[in-house]
N, C-alpha and C. Protein backbone atom coordinates (compact mmCIF):
# COMPACT_ATOMS: atom_id res chain seq x y z
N UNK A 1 43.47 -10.36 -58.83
CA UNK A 1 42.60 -11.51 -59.01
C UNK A 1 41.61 -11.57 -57.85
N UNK A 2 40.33 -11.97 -58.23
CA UNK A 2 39.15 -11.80 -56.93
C UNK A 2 39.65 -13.00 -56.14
N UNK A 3 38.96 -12.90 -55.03
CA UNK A 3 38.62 -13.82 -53.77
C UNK A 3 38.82 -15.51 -54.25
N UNK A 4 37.26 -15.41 -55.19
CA UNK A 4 36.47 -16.66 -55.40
C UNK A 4 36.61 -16.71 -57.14
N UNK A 5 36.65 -17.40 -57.79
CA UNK A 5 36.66 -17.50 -59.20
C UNK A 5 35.17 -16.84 -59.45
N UNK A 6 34.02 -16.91 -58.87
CA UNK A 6 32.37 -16.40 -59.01
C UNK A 6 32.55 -15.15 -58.74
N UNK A 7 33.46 -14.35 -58.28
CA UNK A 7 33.62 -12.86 -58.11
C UNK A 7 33.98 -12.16 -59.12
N UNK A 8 33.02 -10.87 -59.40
CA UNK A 8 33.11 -10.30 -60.86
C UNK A 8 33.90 -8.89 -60.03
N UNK A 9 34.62 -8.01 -60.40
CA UNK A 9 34.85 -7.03 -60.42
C UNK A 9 34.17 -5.95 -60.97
N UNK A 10 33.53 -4.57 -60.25
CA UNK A 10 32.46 -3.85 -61.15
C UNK A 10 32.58 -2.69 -60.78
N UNK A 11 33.36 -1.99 -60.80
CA UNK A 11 33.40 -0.33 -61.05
C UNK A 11 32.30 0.28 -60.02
N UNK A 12 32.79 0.89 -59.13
CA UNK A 12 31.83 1.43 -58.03
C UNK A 12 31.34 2.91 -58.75
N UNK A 13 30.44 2.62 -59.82
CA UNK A 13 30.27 4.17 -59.91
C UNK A 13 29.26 5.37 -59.22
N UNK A 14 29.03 4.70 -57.59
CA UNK A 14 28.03 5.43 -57.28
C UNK A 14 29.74 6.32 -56.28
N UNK A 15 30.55 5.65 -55.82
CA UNK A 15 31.19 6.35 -55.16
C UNK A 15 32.40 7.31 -55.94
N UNK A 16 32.69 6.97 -57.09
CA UNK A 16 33.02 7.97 -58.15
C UNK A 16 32.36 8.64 -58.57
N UNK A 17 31.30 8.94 -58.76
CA UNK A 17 30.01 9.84 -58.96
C UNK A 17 30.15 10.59 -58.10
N UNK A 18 30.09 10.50 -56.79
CA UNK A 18 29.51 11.38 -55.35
C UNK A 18 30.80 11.84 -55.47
N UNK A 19 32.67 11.63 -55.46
CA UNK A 19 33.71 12.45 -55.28
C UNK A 19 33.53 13.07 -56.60
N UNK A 20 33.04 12.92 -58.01
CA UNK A 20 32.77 13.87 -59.62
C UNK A 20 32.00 14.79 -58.73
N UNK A 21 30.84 15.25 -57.73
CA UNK A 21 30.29 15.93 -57.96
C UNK A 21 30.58 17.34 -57.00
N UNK A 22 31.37 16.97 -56.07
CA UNK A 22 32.59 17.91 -55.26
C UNK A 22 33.39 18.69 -55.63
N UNK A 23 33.23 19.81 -55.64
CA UNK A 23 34.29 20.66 -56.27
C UNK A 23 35.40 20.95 -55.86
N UNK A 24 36.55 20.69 -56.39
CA UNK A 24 37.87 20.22 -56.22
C UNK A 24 38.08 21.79 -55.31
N UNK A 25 38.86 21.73 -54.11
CA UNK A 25 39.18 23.41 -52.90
C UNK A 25 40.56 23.63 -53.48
N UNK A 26 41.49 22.94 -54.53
CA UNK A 26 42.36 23.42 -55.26
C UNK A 26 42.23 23.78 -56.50
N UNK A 27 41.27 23.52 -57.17
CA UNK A 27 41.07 23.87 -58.73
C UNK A 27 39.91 24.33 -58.95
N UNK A 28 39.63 25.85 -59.33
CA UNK A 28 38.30 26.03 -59.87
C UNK A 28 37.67 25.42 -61.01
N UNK A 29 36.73 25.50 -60.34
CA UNK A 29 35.76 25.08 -61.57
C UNK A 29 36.23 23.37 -61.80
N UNK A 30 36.91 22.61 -60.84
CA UNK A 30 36.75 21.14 -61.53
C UNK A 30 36.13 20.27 -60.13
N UNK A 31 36.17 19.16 -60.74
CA UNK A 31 36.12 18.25 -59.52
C UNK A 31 36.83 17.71 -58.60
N UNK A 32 36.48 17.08 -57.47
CA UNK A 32 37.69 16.72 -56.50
C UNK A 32 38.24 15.72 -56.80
N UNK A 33 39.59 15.14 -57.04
CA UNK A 33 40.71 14.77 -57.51
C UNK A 33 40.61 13.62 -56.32
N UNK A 34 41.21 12.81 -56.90
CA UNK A 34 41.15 11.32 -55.74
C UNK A 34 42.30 11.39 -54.57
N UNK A 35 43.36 12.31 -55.18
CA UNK A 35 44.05 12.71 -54.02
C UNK A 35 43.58 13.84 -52.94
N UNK A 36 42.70 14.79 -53.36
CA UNK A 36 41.78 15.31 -52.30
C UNK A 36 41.18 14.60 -51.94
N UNK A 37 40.06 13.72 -52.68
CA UNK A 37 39.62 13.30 -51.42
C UNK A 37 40.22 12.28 -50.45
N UNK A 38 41.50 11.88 -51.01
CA UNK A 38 41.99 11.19 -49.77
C UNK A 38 42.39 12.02 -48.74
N UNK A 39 42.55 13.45 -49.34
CA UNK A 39 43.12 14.12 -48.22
C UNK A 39 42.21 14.72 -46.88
N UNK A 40 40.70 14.90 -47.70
CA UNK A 40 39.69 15.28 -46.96
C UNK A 40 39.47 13.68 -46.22
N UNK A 41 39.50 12.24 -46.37
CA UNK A 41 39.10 11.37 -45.68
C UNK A 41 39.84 11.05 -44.32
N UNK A 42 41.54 12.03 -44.83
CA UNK A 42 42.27 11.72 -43.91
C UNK A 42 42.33 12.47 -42.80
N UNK A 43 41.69 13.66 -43.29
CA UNK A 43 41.39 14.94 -42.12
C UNK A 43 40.09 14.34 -41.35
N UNK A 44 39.40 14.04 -41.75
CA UNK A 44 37.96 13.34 -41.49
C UNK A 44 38.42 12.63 -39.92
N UNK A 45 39.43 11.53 -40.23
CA UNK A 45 39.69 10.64 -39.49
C UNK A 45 40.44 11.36 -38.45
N UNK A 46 41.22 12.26 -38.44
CA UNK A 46 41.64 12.62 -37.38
C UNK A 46 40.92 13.45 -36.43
N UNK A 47 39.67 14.02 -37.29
CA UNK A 47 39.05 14.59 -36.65
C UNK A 47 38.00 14.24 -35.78
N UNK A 48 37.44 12.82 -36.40
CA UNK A 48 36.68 11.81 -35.44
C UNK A 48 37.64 11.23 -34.55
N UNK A 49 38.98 11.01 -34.73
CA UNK A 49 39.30 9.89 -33.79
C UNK A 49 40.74 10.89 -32.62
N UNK A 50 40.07 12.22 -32.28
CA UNK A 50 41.10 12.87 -31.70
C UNK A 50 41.90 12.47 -30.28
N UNK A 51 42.81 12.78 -30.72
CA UNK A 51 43.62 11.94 -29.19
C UNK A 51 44.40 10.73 -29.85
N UNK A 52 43.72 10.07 -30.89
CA UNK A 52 43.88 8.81 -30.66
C UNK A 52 45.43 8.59 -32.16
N UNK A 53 45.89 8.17 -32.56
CA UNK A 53 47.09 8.03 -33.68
C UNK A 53 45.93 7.08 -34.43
N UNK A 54 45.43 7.82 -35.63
CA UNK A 54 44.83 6.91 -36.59
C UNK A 54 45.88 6.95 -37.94
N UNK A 55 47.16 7.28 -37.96
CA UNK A 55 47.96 6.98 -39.11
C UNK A 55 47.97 5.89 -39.99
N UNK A 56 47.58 4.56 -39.09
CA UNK A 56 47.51 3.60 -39.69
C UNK A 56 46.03 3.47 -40.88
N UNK A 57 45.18 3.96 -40.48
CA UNK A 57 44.17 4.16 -41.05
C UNK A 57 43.87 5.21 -42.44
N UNK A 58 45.60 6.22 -42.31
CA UNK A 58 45.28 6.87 -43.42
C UNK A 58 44.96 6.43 -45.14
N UNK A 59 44.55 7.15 -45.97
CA UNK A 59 44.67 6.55 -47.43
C UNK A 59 44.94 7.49 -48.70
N UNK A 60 45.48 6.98 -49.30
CA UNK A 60 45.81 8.23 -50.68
C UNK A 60 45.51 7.55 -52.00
N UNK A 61 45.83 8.20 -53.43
CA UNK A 61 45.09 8.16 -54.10
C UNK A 61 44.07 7.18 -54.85
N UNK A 62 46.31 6.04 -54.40
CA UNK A 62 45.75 4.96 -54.70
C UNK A 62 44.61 4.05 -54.16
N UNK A 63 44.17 4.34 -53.03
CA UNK A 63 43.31 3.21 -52.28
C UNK A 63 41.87 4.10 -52.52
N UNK A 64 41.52 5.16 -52.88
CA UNK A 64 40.33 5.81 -53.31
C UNK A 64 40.57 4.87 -54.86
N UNK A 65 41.32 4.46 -56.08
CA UNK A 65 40.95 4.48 -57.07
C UNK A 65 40.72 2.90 -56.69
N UNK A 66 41.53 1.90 -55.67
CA UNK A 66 41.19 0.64 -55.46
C UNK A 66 39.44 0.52 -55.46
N UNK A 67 39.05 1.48 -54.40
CA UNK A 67 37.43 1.56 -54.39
C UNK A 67 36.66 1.61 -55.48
N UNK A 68 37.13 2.84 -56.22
CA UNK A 68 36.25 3.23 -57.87
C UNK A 68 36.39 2.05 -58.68
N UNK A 69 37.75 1.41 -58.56
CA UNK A 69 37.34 0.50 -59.61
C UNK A 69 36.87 -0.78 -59.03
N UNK A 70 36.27 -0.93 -57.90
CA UNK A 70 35.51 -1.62 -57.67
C UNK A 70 36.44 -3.07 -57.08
N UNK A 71 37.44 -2.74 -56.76
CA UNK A 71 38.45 -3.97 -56.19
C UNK A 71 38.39 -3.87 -54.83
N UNK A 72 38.01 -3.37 -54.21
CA UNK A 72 37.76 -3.41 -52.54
C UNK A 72 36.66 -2.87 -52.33
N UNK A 73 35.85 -3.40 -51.57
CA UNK A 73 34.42 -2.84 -51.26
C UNK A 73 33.92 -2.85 -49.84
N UNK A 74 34.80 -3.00 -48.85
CA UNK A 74 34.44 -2.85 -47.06
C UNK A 74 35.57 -2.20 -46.79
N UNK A 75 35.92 -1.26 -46.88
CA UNK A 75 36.84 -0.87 -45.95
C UNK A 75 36.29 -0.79 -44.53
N UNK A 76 37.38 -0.39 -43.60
CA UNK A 76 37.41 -0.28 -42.03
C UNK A 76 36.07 0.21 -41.84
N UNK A 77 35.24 0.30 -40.69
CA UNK A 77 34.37 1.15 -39.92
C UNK A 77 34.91 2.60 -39.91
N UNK A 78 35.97 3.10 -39.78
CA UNK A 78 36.44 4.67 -39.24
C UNK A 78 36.80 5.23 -40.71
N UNK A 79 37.34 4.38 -41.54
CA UNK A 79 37.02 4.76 -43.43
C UNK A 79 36.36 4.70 -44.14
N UNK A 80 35.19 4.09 -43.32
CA UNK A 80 33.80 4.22 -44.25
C UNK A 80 32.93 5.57 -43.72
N UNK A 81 33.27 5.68 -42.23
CA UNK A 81 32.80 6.88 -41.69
C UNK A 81 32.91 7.89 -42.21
N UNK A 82 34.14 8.23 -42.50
CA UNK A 82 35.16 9.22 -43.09
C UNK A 82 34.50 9.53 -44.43
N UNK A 83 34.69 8.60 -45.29
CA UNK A 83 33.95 8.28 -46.33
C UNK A 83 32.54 9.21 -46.42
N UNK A 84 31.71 8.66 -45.69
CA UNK A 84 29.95 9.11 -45.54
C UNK A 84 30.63 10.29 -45.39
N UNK A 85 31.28 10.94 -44.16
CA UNK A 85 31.24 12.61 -44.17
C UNK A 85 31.73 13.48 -45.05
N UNK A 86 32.67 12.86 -45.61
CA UNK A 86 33.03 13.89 -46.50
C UNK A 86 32.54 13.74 -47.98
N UNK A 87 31.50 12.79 -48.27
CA UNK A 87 30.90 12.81 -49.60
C UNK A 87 29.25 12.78 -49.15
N UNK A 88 28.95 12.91 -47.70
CA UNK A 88 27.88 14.20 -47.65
C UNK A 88 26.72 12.30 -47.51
N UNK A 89 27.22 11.27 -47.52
CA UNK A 89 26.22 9.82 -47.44
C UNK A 89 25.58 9.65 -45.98
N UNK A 90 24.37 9.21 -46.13
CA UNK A 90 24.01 8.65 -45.24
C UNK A 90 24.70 7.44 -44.64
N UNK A 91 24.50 6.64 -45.35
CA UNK A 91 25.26 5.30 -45.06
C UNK A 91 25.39 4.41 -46.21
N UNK A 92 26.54 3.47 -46.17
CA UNK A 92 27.32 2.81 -46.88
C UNK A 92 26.64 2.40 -48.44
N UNK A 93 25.60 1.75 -48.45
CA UNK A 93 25.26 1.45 -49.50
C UNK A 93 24.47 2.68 -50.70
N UNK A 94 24.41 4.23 -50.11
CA UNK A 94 24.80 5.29 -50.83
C UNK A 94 26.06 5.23 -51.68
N UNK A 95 26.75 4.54 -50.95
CA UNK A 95 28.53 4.98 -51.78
C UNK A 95 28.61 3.00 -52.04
N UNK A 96 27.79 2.44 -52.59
CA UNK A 96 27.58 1.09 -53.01
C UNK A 96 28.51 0.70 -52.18
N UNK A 97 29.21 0.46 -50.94
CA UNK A 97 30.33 -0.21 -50.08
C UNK A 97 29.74 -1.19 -49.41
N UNK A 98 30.15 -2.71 -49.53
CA UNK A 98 29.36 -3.45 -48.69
C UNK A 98 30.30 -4.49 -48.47
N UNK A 99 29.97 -5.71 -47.48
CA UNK A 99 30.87 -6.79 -47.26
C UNK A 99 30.37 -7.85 -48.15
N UNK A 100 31.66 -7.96 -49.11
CA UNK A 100 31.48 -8.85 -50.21
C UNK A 100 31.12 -10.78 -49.31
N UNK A 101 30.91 -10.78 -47.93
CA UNK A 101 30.65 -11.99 -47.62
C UNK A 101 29.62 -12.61 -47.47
């Protein structure tokens, strides 16, 4: 259930689009799978945040499909980072992510 009763729920399809157009590094010939790219977001993060224990910050399939379908739309600063690098974005509102406030 949203926030506010005025909150619509709406399918992020610019950031399901950008992981459709990645070619899956386990399957030829398809696209990257929401559990890759959690896996590439999670490599991402360790790789920006070295030294440091970002475990808490990791995410898997389910919290990539929370995004697509459009039920969370700000994640963290260091998962949106993650995010931009490994689906190749400039910044956030490429991958429609914004603070619903």
């Amino acid at each position: 259930m949203p926030r506010h009763p005025d909150t619509t729920i709406k399918p992020n399809s610019a950031l399901g689009g950008a992981r459709q157009r990645l070619l899956s590094p386990r399957r030829s010939g398809q696209c990257m799978s929401r559990t890759e790219l959690a896996d590439a977001v999670n490599a991402a993060l360790d790789a920006s945040c070295s030294g440091r224990d970002v475990t808490t910050q990791y995410v898997d399939f389910r919290w990539v499909g929370t995004l697509e379908r459009g039920e969370h739309r700000w994640p963290s600063e260091a998962r949106r980072a993650a995010l931009r690098q490994v689906l190749g974005a400039t910044c956030d509102a490429e991958l429609d992510l914004y603070s619903p406030r």
